[in-house]
Protein backbone atom coordinates (compact mmCIF):
# COMPACT_ATOMS: atom_id res chain seq x y z
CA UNK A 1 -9.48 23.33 -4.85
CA UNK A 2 -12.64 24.28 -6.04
CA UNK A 3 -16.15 21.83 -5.83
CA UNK A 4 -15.60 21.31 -9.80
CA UNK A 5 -12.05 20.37 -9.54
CA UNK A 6 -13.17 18.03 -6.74
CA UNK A 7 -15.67 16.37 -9.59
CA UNK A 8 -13.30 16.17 -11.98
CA UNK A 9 -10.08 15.23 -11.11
CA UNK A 10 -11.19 13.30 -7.70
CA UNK A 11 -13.72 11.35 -10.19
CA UNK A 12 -10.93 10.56 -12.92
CA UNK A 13 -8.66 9.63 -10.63
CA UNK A 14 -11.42 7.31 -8.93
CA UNK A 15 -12.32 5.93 -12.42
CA UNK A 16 -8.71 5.23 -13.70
CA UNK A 17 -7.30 3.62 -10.48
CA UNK A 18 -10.34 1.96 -10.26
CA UNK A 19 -10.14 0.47 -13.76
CA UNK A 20 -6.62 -0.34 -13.95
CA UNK A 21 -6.51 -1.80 -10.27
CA UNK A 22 -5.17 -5.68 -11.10
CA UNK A 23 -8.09 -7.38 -10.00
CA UNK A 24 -10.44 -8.61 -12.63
CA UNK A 25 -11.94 -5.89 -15.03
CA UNK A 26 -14.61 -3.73 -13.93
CA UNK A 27 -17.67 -2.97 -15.92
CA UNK A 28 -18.84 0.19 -16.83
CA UNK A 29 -22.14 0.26 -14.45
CA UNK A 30 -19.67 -0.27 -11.60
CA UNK A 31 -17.33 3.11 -12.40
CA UNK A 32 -19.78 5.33 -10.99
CA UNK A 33 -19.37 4.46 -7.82
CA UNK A 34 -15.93 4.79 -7.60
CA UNK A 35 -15.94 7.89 -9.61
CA UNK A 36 -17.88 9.40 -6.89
CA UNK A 37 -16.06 8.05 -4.11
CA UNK A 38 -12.86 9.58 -5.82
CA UNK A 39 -14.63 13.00 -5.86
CA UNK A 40 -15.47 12.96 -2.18
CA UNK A 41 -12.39 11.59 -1.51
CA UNK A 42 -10.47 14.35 -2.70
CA UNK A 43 -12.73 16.79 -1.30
CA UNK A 44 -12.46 15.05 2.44
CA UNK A 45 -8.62 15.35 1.69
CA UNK A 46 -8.49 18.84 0.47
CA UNK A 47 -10.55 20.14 3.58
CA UNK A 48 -9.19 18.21 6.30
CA UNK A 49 -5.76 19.22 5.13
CA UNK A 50 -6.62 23.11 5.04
CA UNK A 51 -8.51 22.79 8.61
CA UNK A 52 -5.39 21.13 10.10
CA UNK A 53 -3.02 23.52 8.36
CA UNK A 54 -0.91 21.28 6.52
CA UNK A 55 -1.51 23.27 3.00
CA UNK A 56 -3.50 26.15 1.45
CA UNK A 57 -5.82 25.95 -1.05
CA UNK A 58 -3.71 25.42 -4.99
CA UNK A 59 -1.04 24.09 -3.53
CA UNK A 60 0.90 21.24 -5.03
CA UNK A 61 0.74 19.07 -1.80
CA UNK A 62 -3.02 19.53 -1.66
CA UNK A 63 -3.11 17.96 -5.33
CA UNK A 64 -0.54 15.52 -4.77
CA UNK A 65 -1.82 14.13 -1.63
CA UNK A 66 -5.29 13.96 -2.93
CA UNK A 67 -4.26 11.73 -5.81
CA UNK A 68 -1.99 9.47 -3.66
CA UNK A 69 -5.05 8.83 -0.61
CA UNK A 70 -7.62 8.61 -3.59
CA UNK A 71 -5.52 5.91 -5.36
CA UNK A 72 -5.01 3.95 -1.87
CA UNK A 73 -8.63 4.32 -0.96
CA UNK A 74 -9.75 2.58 -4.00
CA UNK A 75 -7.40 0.31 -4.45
CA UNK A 76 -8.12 -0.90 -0.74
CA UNK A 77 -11.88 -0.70 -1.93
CA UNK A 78 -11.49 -3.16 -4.82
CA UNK A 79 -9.09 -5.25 -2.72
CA UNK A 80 -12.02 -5.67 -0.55
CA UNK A 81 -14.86 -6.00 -3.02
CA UNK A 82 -16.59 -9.17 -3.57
CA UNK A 83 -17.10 -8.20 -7.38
């Protein structure tokens, strides 16, 4: 995956699980955050996967697995939030 795909489909997928998580409604001011944490996320995900061998860069399981951990991190992070 390249950095831009990182940005954009590590930050929608931050900003959509993060708004539709069943907690009480985010804000707007408070997507950011997650948006970014989705981003680096995915990266983390994309390049721990490739150093340990598991996929190759394009690959379906390197997109598949970076939605699924970037949907459990934030869901665990808005479990957790006091907000």
């Amino acid at each position: 995956m390249s950095f831009l795909a990182f940005l954009i489909f590590g930050g929608s997928v931050g900003l959509i699980s993060a708004y539709l998580y069943p907690k009480k409604r985010l804000k707007l001011r408070y997507l950011l955050p997650y948006g970014l944490a989705g981003a680096v996320i995915s990266f983390f995900v994309s390049f721990f996967g490739q150093t340990l061998g598991l996929f190759t860069s394009g690959q379906i399981l390197e997109w598949s697995s970076a939605l699924f951990l970037t949907i459990l991190f934030i869901a665990c992070l808005r479990a957790f939030s006091s907000k």
